[in-house]
N, C-alpha and C. Protein backbone atom coordinates (compact mmCIF):
# COMPACT_ATOMS: atom_id res chain seq x y z
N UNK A 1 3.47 -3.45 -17.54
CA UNK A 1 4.35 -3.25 -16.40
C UNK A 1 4.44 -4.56 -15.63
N UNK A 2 5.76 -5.09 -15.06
CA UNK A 2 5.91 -6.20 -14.27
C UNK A 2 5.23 -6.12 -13.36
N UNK A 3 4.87 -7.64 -12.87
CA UNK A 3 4.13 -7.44 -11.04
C UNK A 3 4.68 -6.82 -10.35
N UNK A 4 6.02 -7.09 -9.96
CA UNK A 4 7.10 -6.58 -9.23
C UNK A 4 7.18 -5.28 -9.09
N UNK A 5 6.79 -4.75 -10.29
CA UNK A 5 7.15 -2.83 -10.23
C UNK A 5 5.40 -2.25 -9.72
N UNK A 6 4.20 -3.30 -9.71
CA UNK A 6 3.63 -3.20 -9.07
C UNK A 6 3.16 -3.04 -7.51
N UNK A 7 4.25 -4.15 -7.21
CA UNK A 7 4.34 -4.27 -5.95
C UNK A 7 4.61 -3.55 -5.12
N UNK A 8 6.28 -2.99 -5.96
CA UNK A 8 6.69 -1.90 -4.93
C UNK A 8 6.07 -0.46 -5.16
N UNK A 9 5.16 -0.30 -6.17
CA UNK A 9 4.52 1.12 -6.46
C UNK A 9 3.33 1.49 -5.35
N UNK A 10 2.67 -0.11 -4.98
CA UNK A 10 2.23 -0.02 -4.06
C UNK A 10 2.06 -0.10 -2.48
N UNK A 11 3.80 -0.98 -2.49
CA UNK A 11 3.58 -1.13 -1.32
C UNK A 11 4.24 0.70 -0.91
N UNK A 12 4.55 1.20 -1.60
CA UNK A 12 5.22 2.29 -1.61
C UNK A 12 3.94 3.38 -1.10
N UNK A 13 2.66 3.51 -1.75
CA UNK A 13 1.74 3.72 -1.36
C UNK A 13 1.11 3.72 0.20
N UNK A 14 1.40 2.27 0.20
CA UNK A 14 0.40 1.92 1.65
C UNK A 14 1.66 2.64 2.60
N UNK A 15 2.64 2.45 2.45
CA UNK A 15 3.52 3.13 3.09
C UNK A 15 3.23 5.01 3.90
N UNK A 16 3.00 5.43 2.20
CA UNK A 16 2.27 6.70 2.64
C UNK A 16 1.06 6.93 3.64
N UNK A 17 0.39 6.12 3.07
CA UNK A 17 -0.93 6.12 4.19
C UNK A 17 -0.50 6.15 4.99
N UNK A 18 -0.06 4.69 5.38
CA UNK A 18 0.51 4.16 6.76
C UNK A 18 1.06 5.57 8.16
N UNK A 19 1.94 6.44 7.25
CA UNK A 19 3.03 7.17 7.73
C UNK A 19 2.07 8.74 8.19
N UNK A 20 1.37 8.61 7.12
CA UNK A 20 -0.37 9.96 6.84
C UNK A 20 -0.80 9.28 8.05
N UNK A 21 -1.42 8.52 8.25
CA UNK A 21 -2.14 8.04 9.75
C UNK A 21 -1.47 7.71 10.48
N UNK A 22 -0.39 7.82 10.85
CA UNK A 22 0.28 8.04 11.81
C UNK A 22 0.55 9.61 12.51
N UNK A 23 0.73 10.54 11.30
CA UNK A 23 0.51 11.52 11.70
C UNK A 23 -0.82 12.02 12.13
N UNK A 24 -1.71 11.77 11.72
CA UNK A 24 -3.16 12.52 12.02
C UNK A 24 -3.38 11.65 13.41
N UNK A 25 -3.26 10.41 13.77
CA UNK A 25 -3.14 10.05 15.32
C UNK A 25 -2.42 10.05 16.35
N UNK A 26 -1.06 10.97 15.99
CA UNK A 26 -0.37 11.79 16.74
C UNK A 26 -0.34 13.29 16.73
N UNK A 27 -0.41 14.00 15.59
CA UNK A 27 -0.56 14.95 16.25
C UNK A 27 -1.65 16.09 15.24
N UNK A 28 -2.72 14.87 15.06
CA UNK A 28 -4.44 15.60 13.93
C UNK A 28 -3.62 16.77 12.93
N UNK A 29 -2.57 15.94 12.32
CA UNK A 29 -1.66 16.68 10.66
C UNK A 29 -1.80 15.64 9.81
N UNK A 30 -2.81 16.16 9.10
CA UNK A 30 -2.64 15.14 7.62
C UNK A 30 -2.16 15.64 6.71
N UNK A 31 -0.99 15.15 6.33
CA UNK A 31 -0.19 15.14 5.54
C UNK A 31 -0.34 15.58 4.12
N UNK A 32 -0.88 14.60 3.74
CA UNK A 32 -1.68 14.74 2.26
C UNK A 32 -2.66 16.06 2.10
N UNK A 33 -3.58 16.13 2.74
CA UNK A 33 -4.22 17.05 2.83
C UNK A 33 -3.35 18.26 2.76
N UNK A 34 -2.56 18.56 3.63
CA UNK A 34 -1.64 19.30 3.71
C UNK A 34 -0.81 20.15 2.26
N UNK A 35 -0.19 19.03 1.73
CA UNK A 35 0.22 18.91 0.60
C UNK A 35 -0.29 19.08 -1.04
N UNK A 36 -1.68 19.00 -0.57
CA UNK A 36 -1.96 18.07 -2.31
C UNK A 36 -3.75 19.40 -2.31
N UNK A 37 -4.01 20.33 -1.03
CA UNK A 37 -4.92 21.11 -0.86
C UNK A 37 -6.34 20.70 -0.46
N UNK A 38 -6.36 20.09 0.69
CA UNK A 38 -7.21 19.67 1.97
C UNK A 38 -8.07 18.74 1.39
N UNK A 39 -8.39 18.47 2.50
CA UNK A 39 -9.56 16.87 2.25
C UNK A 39 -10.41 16.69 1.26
N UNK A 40 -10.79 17.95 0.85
CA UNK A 40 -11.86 17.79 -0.20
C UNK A 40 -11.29 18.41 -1.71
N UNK A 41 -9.97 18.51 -1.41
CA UNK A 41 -9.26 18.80 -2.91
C UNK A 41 -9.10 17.51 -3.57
N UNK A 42 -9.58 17.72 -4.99
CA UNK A 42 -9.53 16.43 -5.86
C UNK A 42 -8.55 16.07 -5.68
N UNK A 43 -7.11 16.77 -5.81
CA UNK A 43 -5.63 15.74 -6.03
C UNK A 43 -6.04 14.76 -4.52
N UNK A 44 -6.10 15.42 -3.59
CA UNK A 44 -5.86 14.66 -2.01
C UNK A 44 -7.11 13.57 -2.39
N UNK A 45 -7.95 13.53 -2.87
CA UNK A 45 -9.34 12.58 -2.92
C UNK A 45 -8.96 11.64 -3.62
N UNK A 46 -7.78 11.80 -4.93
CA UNK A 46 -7.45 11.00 -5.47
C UNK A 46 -6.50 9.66 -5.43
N UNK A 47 -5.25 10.70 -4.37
CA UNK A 47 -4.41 9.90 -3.57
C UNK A 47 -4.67 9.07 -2.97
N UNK A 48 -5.93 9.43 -1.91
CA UNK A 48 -6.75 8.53 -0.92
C UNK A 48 -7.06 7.40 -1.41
N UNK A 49 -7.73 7.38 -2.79
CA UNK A 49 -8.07 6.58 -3.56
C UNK A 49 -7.15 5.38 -4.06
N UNK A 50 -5.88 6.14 -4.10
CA UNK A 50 -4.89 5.36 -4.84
C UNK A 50 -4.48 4.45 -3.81
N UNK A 51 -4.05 5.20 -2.63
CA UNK A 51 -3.89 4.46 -1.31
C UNK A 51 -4.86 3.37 -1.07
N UNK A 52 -5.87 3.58 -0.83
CA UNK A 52 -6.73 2.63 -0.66
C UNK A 52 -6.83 1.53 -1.46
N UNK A 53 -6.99 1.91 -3.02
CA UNK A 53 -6.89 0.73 -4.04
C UNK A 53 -5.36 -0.37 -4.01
N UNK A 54 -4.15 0.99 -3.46
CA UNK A 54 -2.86 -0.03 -3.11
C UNK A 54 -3.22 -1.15 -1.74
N UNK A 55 -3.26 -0.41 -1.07
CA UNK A 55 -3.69 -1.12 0.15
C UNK A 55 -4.12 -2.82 -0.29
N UNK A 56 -5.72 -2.91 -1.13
CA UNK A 56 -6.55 -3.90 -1.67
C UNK A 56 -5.28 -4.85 -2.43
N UNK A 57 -4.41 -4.04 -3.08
CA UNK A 57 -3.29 -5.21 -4.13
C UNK A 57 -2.75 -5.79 -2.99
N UNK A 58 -1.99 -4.94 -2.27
CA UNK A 58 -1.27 -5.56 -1.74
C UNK A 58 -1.86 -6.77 -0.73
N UNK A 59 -3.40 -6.93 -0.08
CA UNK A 59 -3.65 -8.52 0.43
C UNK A 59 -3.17 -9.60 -0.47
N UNK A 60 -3.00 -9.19 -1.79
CA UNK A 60 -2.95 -10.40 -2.35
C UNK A 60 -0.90 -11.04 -2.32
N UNK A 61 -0.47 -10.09 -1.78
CA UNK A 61 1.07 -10.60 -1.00
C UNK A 61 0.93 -11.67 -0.58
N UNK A 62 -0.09 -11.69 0.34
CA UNK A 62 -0.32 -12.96 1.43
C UNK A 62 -0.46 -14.45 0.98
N UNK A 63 -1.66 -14.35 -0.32
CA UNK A 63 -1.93 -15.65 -0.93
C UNK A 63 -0.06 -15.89 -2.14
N UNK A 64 0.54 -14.70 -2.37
CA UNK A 64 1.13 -15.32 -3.20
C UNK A 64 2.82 -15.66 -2.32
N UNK A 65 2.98 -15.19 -1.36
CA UNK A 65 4.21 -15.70 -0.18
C UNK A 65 3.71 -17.04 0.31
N UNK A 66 2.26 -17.52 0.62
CA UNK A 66 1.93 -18.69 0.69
C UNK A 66 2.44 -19.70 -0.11
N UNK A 67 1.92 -19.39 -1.34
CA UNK A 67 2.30 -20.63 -2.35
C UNK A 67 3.35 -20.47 -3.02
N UNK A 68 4.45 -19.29 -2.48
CA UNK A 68 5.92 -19.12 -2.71
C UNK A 68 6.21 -20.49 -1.72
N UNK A 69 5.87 -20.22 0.13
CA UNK A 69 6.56 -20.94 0.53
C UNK A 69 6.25 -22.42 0.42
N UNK A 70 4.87 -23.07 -0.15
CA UNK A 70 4.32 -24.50 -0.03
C UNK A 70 5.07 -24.77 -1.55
N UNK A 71 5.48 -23.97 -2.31
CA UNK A 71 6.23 -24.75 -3.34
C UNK A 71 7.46 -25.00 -3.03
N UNK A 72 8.40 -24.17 -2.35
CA UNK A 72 9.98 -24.29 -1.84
C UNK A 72 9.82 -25.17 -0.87
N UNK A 73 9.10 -25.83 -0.21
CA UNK A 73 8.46 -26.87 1.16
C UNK A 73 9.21 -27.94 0.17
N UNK A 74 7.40 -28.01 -0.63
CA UNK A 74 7.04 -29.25 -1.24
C UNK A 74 8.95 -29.58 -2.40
N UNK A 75 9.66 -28.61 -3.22
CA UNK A 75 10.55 -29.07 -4.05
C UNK A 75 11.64 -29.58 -3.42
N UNK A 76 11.55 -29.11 -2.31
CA UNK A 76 13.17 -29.61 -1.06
C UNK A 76 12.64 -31.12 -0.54
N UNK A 77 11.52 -31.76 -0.44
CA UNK A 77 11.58 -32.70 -0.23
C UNK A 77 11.61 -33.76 -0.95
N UNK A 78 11.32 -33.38 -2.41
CA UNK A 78 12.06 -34.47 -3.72
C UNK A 78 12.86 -34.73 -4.24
């Protein structure tokens, strides 16, 4: 599978979280839980998991938009 279809699988992920904790710190509804058969249901334990492991890919955005932008820097000035 491309990075790319990585990327967005996960940023698609953290998204969920993101949107899941937003709800449970507005109004204590978790979502997932909700959905997938409460906190301690394997599917929801698994999600969590997935979320979390997306979450971890996606820091590495940071190092690679870096040396996206120090290469487009560095080629515009030769």
């Amino acid at each position: 599978m491309r990075s790319r279809t990585w990327d967005y699988i996960c940023l698609s992920l953290v998204i969920l979280g993101a949107i899941n904790w937003g709800l449970i710190g507005l109004f204590r509804f978790d979502l997932v839980a909700t959905i997938f058969g409460g906190m301690e249901g394997i599917i929801s334990r698994i999600i969590y998991t997935l979320i979390m492991l997306a979450g971890l890919y996606c820091l590495s955005f940071f190092g690679r938009d870096y040396h996206r932008t120090n290469v487009s820097t560095t080629e515009h000035r030769h």
